[in-house]
PDB file of N, CA and C in Angstrom:
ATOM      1  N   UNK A   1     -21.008 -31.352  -4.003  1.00  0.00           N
ATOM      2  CA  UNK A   1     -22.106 -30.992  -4.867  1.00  0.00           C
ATOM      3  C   UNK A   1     -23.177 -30.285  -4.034  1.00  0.00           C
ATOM      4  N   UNK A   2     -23.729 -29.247  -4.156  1.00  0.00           N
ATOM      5  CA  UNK A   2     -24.658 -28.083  -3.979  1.00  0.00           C
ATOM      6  C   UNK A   2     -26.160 -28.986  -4.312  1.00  0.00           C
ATOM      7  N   UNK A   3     -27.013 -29.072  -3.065  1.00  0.00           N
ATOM      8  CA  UNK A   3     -27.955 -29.563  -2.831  1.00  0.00           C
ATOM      9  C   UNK A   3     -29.004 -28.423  -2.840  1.00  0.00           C
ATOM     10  N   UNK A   4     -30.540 -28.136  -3.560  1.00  0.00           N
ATOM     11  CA  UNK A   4     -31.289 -27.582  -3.559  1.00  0.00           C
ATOM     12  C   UNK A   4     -32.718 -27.716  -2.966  1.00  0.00           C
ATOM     13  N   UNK A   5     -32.947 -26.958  -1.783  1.00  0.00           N
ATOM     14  CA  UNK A   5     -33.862 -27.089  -0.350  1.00  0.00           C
ATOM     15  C   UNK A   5     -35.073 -27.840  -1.550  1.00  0.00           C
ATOM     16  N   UNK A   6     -36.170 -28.622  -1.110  1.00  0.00           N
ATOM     17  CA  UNK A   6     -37.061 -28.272  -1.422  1.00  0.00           C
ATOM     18  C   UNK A   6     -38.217 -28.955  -0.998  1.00  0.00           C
ATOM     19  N   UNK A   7     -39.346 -28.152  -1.517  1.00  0.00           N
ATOM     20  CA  UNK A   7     -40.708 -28.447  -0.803  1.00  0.00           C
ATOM     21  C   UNK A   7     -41.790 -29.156  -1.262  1.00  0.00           C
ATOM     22  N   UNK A   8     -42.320 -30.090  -0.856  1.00  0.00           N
ATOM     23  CA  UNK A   8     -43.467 -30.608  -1.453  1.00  0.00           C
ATOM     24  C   UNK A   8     -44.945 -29.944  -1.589  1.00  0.00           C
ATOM     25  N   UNK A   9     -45.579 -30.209  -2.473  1.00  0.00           N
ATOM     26  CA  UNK A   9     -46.086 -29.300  -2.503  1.00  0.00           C
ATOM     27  C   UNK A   9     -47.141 -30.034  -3.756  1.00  0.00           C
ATOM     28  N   UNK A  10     -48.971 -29.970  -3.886  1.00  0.00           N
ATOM     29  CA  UNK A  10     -49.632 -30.508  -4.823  1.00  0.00           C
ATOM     30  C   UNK A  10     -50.617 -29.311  -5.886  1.00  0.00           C
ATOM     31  N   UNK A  11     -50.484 -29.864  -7.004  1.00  0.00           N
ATOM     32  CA  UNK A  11     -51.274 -29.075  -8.137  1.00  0.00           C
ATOM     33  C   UNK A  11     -52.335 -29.762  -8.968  1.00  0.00           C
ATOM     34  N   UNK A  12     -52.978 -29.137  -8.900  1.00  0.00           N
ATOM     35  CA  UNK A  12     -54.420 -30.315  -9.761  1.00  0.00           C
ATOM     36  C   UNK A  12     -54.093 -29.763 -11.234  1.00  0.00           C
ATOM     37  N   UNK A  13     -53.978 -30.611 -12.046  1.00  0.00           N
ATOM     38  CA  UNK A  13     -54.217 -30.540 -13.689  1.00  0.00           C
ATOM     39  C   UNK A  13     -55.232 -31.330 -14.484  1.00  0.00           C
ATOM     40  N   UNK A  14     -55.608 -31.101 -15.436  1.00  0.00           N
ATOM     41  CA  UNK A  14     -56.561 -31.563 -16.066  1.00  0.00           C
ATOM     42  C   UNK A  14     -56.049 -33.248 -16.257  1.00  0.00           C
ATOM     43  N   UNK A  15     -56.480 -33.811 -16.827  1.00  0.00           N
ATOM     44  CA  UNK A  15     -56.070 -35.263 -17.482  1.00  0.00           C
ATOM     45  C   UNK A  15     -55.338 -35.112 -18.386  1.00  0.00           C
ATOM     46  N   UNK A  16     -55.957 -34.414 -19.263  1.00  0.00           N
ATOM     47  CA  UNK A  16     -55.131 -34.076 -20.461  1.00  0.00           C
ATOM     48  C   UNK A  16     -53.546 -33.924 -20.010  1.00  0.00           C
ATOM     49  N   UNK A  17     -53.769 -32.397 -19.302  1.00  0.00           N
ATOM     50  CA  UNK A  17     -52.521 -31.859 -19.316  1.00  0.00           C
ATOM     51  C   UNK A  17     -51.480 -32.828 -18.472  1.00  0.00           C
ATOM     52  N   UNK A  18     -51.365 -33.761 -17.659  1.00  0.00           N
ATOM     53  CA  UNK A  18     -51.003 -34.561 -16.963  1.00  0.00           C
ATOM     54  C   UNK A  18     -50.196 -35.728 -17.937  1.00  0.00           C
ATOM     55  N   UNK A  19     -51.211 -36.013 -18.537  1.00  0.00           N
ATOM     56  CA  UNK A  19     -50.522 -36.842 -19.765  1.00  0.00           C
ATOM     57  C   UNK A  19     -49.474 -36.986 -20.495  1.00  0.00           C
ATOM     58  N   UNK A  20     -49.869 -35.363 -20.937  1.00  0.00           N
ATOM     59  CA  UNK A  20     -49.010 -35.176 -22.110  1.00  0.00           C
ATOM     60  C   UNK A  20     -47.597 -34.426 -20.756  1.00  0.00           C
ATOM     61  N   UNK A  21     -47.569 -33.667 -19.863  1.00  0.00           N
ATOM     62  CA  UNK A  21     -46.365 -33.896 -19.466  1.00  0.00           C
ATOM     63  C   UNK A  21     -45.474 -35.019 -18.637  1.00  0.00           C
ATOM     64  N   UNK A  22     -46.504 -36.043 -18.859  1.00  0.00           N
ATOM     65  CA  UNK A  22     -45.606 -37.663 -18.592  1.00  0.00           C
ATOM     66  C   UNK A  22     -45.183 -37.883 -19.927  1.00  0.00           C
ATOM     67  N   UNK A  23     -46.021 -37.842 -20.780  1.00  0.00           N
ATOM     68  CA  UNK A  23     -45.367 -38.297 -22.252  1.00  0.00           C
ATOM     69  C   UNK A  23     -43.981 -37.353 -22.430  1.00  0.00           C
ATOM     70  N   UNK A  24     -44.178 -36.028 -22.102  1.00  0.00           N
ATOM     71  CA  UNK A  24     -42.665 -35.187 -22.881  1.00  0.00           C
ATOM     72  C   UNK A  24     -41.512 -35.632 -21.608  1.00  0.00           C
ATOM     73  N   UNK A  25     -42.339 -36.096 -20.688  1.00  0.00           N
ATOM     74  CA  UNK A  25     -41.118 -36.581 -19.381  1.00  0.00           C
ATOM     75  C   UNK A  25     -40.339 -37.647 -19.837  1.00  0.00           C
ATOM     76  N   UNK A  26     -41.503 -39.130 -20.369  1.00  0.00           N
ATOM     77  CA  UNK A  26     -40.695 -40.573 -20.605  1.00  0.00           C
ATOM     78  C   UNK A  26     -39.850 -39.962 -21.811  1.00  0.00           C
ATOM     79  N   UNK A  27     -40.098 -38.970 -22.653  1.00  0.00           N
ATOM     80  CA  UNK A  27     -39.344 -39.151 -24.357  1.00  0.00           C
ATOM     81  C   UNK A  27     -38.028 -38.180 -23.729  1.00  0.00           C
ATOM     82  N   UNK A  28     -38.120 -37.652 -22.885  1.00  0.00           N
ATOM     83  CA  UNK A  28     -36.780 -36.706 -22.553  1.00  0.00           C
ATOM     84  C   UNK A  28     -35.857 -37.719 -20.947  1.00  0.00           C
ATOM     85  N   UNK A  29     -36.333 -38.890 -20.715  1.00  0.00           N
ATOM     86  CA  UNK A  29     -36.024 -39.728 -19.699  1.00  0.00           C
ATOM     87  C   UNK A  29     -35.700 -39.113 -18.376  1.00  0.00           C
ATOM     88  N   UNK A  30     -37.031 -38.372 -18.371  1.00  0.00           N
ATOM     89  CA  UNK A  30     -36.709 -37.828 -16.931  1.00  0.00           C
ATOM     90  C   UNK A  30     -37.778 -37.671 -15.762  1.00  0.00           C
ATOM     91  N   UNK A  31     -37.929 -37.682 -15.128  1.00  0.00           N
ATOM     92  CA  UNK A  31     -38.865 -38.216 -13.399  1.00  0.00           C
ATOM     93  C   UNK A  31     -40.130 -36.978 -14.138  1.00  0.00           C
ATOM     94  N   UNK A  32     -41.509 -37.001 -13.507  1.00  0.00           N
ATOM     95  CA  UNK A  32     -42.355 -35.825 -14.170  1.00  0.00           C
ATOM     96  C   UNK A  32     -41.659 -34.531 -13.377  1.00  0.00           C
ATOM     97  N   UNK A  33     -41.313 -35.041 -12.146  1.00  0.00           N
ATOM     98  CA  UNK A  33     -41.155 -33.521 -10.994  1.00  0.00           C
ATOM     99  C   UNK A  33     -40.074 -33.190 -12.037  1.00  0.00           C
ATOM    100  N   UNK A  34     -38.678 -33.606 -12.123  1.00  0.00           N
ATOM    101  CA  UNK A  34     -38.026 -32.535 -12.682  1.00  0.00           C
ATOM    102  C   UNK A  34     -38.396 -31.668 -14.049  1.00  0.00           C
ATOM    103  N   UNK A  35     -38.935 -32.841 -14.843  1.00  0.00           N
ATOM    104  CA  UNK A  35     -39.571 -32.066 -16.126  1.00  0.00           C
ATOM    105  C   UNK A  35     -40.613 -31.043 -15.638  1.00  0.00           C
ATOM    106  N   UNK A  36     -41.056 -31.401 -14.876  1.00  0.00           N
ATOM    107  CA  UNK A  36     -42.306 -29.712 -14.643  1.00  0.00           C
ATOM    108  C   UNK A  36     -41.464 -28.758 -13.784  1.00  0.00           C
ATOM    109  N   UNK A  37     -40.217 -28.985 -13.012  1.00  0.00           N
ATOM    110  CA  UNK A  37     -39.568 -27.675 -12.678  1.00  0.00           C
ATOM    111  C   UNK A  37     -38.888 -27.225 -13.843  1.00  0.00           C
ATOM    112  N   UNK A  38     -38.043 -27.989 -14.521  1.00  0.00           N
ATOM    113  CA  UNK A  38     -37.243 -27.762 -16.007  1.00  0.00           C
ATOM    114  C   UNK A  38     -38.333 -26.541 -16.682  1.00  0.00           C
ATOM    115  N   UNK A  39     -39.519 -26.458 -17.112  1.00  0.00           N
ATOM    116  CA  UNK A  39     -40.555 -26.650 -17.704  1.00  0.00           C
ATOM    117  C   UNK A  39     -40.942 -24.989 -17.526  1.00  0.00           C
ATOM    118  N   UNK A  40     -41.329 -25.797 -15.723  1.00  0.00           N
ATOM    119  CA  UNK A  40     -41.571 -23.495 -15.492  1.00  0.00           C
ATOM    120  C   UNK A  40     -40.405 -23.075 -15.095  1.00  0.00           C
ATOM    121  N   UNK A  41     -39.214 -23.557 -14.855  1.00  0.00           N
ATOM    122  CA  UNK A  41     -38.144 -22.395 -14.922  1.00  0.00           C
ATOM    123  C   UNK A  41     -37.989 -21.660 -16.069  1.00  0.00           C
ATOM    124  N   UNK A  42     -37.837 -22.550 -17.178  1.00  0.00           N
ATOM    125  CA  UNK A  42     -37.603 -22.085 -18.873  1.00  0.00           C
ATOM    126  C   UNK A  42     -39.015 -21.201 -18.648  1.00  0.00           C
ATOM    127  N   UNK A  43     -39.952 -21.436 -18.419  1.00  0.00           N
ATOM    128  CA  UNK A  43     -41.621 -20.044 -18.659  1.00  0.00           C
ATOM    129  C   UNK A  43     -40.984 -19.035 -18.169  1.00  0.00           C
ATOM    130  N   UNK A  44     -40.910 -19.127 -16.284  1.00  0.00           N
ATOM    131  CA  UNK A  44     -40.786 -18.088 -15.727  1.00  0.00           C
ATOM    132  C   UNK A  44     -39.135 -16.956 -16.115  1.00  0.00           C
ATOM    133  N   UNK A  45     -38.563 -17.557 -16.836  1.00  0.00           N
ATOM    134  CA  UNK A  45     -36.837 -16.872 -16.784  1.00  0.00           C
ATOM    135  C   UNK A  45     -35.771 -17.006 -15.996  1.00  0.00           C
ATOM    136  N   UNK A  46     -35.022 -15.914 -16.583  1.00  0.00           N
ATOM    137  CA  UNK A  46     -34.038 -15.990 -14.843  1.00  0.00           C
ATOM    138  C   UNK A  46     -34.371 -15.658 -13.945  1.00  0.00           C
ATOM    139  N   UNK A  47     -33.397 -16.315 -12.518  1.00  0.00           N
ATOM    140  CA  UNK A  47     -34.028 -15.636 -11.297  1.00  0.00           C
ATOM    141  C   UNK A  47     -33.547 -14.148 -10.789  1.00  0.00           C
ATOM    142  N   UNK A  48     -32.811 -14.051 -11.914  1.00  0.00           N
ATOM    143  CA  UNK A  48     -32.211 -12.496 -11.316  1.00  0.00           C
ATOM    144  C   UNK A  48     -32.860 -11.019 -12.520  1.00  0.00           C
ATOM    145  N   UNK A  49     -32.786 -10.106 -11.840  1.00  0.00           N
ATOM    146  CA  UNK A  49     -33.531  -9.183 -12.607  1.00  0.00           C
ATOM    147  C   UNK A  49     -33.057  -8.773 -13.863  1.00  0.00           C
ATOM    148  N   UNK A  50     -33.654  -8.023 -14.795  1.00  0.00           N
ATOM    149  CA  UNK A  50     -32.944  -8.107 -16.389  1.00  0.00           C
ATOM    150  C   UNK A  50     -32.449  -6.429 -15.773  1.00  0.00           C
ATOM    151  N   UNK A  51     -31.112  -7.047 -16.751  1.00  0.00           N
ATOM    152  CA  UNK A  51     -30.348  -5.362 -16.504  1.00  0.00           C
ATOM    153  C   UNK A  51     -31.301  -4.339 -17.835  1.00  0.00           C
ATOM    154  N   UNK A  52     -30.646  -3.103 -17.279  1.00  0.00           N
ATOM    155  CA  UNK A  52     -31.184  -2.129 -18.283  1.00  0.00           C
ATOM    156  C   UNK A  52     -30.637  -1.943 -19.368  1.00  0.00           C
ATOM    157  N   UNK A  53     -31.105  -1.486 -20.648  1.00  0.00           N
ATOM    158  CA  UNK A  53     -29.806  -1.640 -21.667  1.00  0.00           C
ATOM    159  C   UNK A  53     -28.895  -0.896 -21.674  1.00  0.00           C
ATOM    160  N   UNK A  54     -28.441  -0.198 -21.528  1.00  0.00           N
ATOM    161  CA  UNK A  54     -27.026   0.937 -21.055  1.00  0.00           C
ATOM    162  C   UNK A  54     -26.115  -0.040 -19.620  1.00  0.00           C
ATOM    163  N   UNK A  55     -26.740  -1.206 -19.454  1.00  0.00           N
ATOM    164  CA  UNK A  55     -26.119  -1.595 -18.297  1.00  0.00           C
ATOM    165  C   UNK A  55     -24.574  -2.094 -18.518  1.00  0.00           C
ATOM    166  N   UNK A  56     -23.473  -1.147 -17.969  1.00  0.00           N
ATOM    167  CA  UNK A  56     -22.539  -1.491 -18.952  1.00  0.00           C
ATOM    168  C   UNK A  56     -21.524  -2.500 -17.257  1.00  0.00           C
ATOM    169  N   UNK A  57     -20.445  -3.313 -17.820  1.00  0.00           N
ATOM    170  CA  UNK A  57     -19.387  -4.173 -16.676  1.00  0.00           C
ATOM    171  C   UNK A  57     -18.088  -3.405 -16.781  1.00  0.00           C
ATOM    172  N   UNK A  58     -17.282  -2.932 -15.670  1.00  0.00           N
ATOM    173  CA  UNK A  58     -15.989  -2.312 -15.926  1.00  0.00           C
ATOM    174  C   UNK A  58     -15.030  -3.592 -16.169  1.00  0.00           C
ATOM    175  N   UNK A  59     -14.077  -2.934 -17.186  1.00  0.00           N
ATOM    176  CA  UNK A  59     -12.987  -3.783 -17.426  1.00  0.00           C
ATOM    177  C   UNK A  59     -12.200  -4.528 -16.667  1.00  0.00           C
ATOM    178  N   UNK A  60     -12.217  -3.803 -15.180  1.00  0.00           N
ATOM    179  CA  UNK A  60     -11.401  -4.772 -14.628  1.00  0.00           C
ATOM    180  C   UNK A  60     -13.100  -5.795 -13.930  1.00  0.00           C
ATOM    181  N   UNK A  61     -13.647  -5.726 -14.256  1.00  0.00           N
ATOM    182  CA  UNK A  61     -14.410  -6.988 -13.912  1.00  0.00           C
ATOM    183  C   UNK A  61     -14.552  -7.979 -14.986  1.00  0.00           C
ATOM    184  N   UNK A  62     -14.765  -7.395 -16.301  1.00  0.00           N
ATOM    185  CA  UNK A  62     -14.497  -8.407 -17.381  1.00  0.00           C
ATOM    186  C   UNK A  62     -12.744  -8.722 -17.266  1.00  0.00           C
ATOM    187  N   UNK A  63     -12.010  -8.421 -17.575  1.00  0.00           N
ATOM    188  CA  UNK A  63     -10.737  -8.639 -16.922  1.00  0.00           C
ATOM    189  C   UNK A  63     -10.298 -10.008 -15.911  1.00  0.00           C
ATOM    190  N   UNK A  64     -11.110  -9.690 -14.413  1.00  0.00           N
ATOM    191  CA  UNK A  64     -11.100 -11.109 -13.557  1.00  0.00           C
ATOM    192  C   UNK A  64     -12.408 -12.545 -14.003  1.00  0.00           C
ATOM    193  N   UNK A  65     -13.126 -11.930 -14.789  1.00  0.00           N
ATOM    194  CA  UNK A  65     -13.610 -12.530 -15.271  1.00  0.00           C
ATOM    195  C   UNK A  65     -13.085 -13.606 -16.311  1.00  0.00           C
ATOM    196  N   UNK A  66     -12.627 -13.249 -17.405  1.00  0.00           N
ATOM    197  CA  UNK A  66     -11.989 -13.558 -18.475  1.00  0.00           C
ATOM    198  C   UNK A  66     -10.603 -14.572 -17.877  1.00  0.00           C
ATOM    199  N   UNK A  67     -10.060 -14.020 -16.897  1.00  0.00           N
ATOM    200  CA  UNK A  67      -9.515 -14.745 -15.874  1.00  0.00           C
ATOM    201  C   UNK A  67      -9.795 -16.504 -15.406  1.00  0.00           C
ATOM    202  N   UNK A  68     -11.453 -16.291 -14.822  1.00  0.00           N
ATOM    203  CA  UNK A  68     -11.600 -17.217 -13.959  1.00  0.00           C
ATOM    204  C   UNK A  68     -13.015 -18.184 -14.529  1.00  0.00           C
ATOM    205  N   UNK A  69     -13.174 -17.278 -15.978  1.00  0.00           N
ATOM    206  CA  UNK A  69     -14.631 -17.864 -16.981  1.00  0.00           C
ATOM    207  C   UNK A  69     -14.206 -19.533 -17.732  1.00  0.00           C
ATOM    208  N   UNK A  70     -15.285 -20.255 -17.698  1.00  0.00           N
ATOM    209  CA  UNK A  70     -15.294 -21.292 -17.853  1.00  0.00           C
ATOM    210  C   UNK A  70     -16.017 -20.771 -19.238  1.00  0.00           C
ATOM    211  N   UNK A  71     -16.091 -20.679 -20.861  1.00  0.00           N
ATOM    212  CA  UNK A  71     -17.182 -20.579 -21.998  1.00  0.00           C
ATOM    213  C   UNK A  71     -18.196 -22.157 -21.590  1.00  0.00           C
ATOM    214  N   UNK A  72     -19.543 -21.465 -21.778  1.00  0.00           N
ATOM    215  CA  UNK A  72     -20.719 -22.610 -21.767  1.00  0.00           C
ATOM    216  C   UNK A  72     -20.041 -23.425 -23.531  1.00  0.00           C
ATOM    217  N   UNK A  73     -20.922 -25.053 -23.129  1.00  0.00           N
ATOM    218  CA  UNK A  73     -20.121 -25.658 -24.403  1.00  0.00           C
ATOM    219  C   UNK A  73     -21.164 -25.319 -25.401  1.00  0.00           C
ATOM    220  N   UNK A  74     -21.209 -25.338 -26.870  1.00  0.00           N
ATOM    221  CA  UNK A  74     -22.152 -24.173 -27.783  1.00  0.00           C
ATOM    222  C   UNK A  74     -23.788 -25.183 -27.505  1.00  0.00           C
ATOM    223  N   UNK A  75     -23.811 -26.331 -26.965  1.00  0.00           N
ATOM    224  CA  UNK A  75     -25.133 -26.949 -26.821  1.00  0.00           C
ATOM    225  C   UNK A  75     -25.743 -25.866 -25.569  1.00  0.00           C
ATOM    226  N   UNK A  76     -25.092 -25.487 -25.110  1.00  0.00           N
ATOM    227  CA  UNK A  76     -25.702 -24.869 -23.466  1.00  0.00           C
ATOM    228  C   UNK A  76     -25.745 -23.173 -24.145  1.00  0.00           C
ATOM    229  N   UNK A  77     -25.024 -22.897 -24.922  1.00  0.00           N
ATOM    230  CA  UNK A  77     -25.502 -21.447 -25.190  1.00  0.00           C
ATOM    231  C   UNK A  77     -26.946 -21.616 -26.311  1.00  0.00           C
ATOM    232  N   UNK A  78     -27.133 -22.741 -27.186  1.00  0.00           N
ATOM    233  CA  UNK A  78     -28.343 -22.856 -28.242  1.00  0.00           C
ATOM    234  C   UNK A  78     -29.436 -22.543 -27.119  1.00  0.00           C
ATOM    235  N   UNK A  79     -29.334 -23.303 -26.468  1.00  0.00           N
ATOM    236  CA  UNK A  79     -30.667 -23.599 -25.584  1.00  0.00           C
ATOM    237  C   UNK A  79     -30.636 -22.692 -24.871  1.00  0.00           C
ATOM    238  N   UNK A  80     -29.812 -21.270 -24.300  1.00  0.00           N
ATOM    239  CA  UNK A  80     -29.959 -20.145 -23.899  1.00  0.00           C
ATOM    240  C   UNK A  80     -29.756 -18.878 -24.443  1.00  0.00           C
ATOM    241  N   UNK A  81     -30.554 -18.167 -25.328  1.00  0.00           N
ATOM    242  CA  UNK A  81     -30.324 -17.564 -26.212  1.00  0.00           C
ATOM    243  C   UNK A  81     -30.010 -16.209 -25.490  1.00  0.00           C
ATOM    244  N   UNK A  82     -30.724 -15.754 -24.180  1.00  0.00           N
ATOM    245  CA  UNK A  82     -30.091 -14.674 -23.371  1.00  0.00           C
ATOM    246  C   UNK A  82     -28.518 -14.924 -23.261  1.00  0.00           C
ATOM    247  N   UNK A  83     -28.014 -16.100 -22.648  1.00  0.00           N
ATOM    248  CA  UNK A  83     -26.551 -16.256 -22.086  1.00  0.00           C
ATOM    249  C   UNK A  83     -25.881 -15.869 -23.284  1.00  0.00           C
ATOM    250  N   UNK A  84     -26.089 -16.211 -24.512  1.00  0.00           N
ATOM    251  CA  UNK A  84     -25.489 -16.401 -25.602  1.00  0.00           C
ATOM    252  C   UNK A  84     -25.293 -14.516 -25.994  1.00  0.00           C
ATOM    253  N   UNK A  85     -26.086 -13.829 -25.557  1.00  0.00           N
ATOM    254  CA  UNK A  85     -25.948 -12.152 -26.044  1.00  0.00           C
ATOM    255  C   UNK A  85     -25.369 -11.832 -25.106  1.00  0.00           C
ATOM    256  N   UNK A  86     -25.491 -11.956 -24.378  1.00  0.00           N
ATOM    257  CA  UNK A  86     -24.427 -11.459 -23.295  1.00  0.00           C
ATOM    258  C   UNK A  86     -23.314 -11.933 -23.471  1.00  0.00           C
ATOM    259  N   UNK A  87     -22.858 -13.261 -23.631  1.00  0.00           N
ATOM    260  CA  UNK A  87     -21.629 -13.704 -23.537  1.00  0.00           C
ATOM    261  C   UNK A  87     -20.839 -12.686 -24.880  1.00  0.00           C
ATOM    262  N   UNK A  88     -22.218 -12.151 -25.986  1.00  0.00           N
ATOM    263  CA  UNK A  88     -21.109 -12.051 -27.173  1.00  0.00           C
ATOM    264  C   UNK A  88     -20.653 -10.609 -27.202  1.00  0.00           C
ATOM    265  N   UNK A  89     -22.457  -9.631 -26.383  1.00  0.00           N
ATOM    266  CA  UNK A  89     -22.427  -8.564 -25.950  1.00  0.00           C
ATOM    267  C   UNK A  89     -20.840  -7.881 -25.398  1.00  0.00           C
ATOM    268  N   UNK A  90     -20.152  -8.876 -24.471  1.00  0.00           N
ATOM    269  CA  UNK A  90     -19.489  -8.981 -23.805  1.00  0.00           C
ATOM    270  C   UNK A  90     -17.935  -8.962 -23.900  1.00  0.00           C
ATOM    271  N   UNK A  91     -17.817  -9.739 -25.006  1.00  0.00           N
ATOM    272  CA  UNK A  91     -16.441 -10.379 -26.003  1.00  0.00           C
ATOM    273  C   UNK A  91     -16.484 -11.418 -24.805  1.00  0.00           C
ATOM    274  N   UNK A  92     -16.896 -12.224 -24.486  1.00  0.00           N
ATOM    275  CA  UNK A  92     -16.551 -13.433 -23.498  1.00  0.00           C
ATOM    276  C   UNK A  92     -16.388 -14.752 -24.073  1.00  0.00           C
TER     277      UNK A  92
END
């Protein structure tokens, strides 16, 4: 299993705002740190750049693809509505 470096690191928030992301942490049963990375990953996007729209894949890459593709199960495409156009963009 693939371990991810990471750094400590402190942020001041209001009271308020502190609160309420312990409250959406305990109702989703999860530590606050991961819910506030969960949180701004979903803000910030992907980490890779958005293609252009003409950005087209050659066949033989969809090809080894189609090959060696695992389909996300349909709970993991709801909750990613980019993956989900691409995948269909795609025929994948």
């Amino acid at each position: 299993m693939e371990t991810t470096a990471r750094t400590q690191t402190a942020f001041r928030f209001s009271n308020n705002l502190l609160e309420r992301l312990k409250r959406n942490a305990r109702k989703e049963h999860r530590s606050l740190n991961s819910y506030v990375e969960q949180t701004l990953e979903k803000a910030l996007g992907p980490a890779f750049p958005k293609l252009p729209p003409d950005f087209t894949v050659s066949d033989e890459i969809l090809g080894l693809m189609a090959d060696t593709f695992v389909r996300p199960l349909p709970e993991a495409l709801a909750s990613d509505p980019k993956l989900a156009s691409l995948l269909e963009r795609y025929g994948l």
